[in-house]
PDB file of N, CA and C in Angstrom:
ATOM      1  N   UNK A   1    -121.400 -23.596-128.243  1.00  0.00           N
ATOM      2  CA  UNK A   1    -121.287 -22.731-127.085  1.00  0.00           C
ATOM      3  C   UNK A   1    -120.724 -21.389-127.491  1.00  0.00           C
ATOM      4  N   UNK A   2    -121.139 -20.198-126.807  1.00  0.00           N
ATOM      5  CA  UNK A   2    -120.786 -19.312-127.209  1.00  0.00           C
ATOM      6  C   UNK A   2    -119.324 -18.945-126.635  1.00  0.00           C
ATOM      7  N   UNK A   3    -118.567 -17.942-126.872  1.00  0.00           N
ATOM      8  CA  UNK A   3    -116.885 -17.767-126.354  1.00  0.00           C
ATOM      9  C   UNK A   3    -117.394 -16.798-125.702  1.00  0.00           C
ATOM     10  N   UNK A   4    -116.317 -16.818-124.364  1.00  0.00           N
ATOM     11  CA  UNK A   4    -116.126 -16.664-123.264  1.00  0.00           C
ATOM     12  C   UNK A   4    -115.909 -14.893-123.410  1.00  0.00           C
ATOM     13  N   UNK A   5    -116.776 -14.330-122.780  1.00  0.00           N
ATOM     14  CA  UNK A   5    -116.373 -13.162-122.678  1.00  0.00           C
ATOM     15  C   UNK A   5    -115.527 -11.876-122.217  1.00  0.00           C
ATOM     16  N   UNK A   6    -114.666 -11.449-122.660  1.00  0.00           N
ATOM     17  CA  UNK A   6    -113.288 -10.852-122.164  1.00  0.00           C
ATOM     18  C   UNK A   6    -113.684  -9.645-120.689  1.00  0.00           C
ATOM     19  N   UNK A   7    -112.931  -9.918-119.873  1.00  0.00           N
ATOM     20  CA  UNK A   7    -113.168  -8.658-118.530  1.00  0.00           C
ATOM     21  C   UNK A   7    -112.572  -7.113-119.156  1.00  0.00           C
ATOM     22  N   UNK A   8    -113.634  -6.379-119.186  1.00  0.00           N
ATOM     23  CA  UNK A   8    -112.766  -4.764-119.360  1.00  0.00           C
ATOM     24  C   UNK A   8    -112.594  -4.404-118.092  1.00  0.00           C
ATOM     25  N   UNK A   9    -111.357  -4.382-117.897  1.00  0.00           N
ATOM     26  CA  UNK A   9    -110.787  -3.588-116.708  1.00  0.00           C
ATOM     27  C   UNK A   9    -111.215  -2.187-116.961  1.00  0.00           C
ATOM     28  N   UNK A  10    -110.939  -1.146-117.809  1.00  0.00           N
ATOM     29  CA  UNK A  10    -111.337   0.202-117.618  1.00  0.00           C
ATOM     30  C   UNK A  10    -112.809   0.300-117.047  1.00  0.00           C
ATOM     31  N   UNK A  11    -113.830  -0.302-117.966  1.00  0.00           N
ATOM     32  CA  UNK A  11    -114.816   0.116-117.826  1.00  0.00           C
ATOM     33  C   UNK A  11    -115.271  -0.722-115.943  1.00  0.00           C
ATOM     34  N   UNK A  12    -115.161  -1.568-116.033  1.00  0.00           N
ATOM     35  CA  UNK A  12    -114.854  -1.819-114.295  1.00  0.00           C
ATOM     36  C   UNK A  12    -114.558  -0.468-113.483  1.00  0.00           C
ATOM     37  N   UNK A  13    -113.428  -0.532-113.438  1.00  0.00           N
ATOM     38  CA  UNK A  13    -112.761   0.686-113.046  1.00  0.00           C
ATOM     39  C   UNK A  13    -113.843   2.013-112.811  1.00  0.00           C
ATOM     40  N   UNK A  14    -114.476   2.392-113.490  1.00  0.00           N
ATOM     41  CA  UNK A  14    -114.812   3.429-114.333  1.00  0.00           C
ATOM     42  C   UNK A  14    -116.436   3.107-113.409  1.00  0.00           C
ATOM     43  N   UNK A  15    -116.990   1.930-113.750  1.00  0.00           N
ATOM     44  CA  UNK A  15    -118.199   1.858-112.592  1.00  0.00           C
ATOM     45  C   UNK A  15    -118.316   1.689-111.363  1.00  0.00           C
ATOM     46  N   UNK A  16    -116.923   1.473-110.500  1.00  0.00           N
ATOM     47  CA  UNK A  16    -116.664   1.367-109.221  1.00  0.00           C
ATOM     48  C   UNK A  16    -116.430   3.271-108.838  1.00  0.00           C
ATOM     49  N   UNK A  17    -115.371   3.925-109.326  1.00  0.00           N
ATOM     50  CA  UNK A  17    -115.417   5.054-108.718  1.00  0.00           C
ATOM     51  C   UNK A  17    -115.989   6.194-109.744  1.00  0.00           C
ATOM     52  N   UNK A  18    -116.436   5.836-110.849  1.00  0.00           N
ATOM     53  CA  UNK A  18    -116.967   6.781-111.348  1.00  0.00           C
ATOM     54  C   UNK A  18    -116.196   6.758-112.576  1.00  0.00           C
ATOM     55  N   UNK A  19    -117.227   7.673-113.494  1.00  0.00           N
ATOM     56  CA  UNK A  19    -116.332   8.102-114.874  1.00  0.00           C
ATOM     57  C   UNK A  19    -115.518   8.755-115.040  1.00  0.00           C
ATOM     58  N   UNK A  20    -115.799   9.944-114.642  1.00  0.00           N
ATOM     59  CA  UNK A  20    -114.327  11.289-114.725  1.00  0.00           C
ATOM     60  C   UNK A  20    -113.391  10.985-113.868  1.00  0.00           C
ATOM     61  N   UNK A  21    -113.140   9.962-113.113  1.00  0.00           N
ATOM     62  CA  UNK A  21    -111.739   9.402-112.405  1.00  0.00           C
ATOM     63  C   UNK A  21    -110.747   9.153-113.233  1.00  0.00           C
ATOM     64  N   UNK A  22    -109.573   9.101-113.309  1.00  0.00           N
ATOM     65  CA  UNK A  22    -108.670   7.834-113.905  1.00  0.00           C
ATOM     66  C   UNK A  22    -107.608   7.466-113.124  1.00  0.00           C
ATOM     67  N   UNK A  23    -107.362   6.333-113.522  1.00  0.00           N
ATOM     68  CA  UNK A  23    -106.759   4.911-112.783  1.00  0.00           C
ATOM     69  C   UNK A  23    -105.384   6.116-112.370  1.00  0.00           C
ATOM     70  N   UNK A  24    -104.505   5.563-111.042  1.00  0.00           N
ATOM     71  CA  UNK A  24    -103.344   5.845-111.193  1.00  0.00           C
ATOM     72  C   UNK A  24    -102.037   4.848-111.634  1.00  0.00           C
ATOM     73  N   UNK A  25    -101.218   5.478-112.271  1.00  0.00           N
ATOM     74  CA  UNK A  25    -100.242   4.587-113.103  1.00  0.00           C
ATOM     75  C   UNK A  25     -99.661   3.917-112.279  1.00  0.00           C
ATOM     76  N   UNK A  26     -99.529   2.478-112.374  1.00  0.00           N
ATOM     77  CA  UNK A  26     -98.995   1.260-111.984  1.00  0.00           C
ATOM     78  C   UNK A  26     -97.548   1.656-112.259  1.00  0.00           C
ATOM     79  N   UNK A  27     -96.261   1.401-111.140  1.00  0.00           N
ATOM     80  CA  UNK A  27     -94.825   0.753-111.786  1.00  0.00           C
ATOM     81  C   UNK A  27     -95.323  -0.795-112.633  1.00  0.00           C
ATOM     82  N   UNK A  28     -94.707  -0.219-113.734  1.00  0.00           N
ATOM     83  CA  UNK A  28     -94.565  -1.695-114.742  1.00  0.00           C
ATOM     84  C   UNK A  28     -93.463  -2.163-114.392  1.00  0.00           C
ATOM     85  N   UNK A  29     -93.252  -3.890-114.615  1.00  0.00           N
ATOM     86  CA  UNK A  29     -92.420  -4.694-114.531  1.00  0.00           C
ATOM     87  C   UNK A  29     -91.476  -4.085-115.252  1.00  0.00           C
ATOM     88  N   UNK A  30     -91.036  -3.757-115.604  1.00  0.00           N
ATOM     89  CA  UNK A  30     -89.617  -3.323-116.715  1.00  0.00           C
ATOM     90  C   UNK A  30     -88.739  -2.247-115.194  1.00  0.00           C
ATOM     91  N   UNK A  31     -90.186  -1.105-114.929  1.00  0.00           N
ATOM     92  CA  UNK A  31     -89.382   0.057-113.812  1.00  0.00           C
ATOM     93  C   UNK A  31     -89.473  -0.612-112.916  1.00  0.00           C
ATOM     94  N   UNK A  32     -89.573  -2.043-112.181  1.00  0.00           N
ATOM     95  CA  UNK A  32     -90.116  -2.534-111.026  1.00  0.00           C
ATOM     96  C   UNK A  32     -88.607  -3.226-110.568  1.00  0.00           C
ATOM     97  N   UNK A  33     -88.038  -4.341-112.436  1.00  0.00           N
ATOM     98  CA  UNK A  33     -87.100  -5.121-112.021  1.00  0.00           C
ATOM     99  C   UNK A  33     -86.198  -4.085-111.976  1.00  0.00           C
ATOM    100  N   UNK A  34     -85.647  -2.455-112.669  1.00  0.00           N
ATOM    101  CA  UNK A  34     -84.529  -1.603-112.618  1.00  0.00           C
ATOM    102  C   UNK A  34     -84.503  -1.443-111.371  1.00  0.00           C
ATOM    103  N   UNK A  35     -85.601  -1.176-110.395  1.00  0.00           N
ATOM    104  CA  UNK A  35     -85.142  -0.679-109.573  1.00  0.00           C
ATOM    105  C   UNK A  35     -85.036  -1.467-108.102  1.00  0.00           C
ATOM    106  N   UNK A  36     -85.570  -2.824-107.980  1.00  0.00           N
ATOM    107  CA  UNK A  36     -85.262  -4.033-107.296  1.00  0.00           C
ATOM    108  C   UNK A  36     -84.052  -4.579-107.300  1.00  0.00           C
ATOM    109  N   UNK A  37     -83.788  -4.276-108.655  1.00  0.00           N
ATOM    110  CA  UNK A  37     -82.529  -5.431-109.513  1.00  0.00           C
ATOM    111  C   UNK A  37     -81.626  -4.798-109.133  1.00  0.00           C
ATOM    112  N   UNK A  38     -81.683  -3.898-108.989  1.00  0.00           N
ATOM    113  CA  UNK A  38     -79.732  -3.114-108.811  1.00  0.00           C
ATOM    114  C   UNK A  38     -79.036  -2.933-107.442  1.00  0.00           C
ATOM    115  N   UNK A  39     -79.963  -3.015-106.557  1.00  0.00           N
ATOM    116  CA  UNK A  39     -79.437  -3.140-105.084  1.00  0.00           C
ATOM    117  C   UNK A  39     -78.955  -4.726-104.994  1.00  0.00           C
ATOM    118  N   UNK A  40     -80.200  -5.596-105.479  1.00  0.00           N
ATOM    119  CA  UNK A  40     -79.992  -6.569-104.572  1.00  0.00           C
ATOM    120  C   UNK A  40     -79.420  -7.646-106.035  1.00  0.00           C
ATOM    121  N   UNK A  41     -78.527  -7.717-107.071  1.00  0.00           N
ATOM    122  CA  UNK A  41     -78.630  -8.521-107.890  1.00  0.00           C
ATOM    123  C   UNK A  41     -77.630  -9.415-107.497  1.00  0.00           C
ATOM    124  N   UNK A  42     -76.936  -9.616-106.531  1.00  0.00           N
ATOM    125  CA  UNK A  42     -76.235 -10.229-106.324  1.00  0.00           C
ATOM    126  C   UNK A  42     -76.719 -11.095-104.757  1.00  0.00           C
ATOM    127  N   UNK A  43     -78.085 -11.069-104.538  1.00  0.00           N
ATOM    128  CA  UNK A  43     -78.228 -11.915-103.312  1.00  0.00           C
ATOM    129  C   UNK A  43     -79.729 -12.790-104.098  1.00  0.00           C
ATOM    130  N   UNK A  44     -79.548 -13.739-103.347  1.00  0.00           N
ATOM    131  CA  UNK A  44     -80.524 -14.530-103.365  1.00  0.00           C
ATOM    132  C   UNK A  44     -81.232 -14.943-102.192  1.00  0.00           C
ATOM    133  N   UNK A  45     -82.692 -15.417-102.388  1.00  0.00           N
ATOM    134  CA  UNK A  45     -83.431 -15.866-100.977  1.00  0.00           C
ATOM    135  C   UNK A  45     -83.576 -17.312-100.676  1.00  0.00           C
ATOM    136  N   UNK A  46     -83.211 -17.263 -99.830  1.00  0.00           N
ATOM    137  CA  UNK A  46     -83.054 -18.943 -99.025  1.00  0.00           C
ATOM    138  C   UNK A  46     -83.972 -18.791 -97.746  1.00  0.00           C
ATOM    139  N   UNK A  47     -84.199 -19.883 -97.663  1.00  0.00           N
ATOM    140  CA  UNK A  47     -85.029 -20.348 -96.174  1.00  0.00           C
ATOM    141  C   UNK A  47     -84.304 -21.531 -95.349  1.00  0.00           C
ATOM    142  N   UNK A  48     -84.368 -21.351 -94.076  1.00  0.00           N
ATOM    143  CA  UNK A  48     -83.400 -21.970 -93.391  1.00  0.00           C
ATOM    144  C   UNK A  48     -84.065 -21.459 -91.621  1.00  0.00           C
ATOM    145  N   UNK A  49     -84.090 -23.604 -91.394  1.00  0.00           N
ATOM    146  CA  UNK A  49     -84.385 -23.537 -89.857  1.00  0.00           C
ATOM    147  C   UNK A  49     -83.476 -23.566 -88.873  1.00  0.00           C
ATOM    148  N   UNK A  50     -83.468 -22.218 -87.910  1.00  0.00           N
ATOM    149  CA  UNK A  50     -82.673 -22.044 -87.081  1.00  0.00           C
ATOM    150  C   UNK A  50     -83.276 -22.417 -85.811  1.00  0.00           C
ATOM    151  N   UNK A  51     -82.293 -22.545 -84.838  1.00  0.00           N
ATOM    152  CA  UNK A  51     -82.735 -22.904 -83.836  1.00  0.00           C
ATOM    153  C   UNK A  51     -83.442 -21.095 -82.884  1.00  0.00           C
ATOM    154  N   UNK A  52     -84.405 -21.382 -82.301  1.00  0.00           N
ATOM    155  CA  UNK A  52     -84.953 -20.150 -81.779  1.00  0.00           C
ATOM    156  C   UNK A  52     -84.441 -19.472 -81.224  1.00  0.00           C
ATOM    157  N   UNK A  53     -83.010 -19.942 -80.209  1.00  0.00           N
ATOM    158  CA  UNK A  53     -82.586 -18.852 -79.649  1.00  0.00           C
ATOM    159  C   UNK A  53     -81.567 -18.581 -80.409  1.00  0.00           C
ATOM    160  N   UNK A  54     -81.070 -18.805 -81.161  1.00  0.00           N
ATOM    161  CA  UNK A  54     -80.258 -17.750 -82.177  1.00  0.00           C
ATOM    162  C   UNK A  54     -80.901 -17.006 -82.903  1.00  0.00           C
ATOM    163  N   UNK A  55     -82.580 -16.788 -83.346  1.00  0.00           N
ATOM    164  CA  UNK A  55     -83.244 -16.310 -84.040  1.00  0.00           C
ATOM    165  C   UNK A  55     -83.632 -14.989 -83.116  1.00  0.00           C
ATOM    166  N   UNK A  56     -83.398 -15.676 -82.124  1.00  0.00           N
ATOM    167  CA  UNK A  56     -83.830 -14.317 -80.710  1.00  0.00           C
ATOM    168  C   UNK A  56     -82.615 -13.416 -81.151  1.00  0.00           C
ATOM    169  N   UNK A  57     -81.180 -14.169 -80.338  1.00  0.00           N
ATOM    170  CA  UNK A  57     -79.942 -13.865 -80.583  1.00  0.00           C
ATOM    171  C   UNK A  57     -79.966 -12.779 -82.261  1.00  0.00           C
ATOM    172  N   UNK A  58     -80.180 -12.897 -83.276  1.00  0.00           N
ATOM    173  CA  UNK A  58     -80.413 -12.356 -84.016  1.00  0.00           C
ATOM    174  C   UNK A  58     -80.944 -11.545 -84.379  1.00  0.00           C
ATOM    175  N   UNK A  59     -82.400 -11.295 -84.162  1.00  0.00           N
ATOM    176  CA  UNK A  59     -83.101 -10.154 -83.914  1.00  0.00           C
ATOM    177  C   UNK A  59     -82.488  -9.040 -82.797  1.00  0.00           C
ATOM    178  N   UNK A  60     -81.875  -9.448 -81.450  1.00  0.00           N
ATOM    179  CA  UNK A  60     -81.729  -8.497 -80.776  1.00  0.00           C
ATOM    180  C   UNK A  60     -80.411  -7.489 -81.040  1.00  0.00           C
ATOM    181  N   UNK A  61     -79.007  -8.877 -82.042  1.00  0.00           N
ATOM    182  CA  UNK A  61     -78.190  -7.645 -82.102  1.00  0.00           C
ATOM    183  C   UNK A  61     -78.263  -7.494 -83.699  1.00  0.00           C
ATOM    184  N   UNK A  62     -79.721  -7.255 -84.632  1.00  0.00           N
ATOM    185  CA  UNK A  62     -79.678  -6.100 -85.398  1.00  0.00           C
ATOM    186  C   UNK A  62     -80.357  -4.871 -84.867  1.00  0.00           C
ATOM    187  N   UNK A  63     -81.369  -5.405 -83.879  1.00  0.00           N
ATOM    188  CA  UNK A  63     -81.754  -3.910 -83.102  1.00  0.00           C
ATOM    189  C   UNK A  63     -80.717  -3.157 -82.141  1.00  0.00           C
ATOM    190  N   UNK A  64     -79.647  -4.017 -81.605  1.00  0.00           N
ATOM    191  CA  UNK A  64     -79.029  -3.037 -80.754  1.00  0.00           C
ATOM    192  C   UNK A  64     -77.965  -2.287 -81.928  1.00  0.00           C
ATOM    193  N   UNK A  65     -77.458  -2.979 -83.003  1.00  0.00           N
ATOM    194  CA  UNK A  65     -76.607  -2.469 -83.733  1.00  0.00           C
ATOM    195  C   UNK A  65     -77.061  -1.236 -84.911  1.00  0.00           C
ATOM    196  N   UNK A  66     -78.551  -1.525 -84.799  1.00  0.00           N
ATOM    197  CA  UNK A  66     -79.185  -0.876 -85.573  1.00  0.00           C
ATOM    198  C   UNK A  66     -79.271  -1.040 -87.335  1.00  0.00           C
ATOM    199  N   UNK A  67     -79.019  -2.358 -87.468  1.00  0.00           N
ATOM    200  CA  UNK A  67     -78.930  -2.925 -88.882  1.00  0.00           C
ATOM    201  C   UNK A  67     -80.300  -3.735 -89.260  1.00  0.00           C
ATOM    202  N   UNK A  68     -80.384  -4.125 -90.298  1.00  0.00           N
ATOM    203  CA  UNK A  68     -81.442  -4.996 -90.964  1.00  0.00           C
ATOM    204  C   UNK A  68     -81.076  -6.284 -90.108  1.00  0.00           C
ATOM    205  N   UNK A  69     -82.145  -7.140 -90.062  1.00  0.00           N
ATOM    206  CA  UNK A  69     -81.789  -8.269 -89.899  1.00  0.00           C
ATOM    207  C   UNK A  69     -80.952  -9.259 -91.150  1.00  0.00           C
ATOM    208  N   UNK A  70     -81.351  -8.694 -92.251  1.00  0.00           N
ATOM    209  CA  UNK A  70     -80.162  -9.275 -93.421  1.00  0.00           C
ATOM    210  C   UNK A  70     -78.769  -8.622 -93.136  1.00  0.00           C
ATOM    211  N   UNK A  71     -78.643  -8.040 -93.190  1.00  0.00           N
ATOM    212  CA  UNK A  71     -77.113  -7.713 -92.908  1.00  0.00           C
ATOM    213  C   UNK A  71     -76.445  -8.203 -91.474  1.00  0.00           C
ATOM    214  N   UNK A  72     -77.750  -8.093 -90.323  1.00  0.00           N
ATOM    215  CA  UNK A  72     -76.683  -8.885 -89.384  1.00  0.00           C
ATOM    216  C   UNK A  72     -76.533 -10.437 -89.967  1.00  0.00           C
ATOM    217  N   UNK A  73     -77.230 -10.927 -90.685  1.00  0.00           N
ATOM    218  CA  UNK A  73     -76.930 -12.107 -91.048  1.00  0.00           C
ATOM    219  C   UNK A  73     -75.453 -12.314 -92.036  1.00  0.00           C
ATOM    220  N   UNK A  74     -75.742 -11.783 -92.739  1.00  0.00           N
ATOM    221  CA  UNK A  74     -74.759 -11.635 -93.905  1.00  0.00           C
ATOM    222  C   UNK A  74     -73.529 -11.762 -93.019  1.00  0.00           C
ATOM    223  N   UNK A  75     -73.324 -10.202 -92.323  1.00  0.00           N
ATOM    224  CA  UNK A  75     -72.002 -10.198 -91.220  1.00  0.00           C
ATOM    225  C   UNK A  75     -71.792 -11.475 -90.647  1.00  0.00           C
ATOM    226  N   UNK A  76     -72.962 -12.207 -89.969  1.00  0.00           N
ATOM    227  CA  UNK A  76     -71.950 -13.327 -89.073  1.00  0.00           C
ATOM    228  C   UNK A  76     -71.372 -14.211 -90.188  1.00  0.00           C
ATOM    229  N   UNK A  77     -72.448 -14.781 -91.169  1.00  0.00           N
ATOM    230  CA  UNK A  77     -72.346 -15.774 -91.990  1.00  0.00           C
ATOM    231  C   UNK A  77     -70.756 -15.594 -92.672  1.00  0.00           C
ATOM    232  N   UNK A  78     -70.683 -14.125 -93.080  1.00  0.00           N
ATOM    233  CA  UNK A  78     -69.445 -14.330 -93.322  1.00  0.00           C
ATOM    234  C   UNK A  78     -68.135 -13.920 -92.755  1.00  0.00           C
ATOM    235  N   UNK A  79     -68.184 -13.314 -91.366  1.00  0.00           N
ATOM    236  CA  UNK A  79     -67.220 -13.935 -90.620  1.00  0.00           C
ATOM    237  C   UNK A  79     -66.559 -15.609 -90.224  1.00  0.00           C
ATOM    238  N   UNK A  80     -68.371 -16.260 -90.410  1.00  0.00           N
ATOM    239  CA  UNK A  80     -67.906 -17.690 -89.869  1.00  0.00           C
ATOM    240  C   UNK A  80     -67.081 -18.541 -91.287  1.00  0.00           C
ATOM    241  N   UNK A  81     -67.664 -17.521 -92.390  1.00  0.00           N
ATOM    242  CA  UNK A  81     -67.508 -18.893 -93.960  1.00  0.00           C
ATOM    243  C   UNK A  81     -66.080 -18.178 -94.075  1.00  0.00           C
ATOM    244  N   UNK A  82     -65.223 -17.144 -93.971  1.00  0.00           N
ATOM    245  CA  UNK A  82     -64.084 -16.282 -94.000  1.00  0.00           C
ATOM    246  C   UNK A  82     -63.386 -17.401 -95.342  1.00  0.00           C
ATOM    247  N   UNK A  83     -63.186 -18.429 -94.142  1.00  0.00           N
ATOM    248  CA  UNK A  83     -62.429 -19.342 -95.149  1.00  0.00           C
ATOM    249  C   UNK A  83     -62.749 -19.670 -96.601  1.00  0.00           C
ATOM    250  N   UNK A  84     -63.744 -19.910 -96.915  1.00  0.00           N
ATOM    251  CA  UNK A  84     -64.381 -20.480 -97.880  1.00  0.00           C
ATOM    252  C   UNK A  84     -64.755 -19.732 -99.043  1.00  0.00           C
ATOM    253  N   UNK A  85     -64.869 -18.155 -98.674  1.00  0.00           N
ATOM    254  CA  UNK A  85     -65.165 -16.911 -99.539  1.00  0.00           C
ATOM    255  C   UNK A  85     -63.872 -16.709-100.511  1.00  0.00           C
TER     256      UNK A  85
END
């Protein structure tokens, strides 16, 4: 059998919008994690079923407070864990 033939991305590229185009530069993973990584390196993502009307309850006072819905979370969570922090 013969081997499998490799995809050229440029030349792809290059027959979809034309030749004298060129691609625009991608953030690479290296500038992607600097600049993800430094806000948030200290949180992690969890999933967690709440009951709906606290999810209401939640949504409405980060809109009245005017915060993310992560941070109103954060705030209650750790008013309630106080102890434990």
């Amino acid at each position: 059998m013969a081997g499998k033939a490799k995809f050229d991305q440029e030349a792809a590229f290059k027959a979809i919008v034309g030749v004298d185009r060129q691609p625009t530069p991608e953030m690479g993973s290296a500038e992607r994690s600097l600049t993800s990584g430094i806000k948030n390196k200290n949180r992690v993502q969890r999933s967690y079923f709440i009951d709906r009307d606290l999810d209401k309850a939640l949504r409405r006072m980060s809109l009245e407070e005017e915060k993310k819905l992560t941070e109103a979370v954060n705030e209650i969570l750790r008013t309630g864990l106080k102890k434990y922090l």
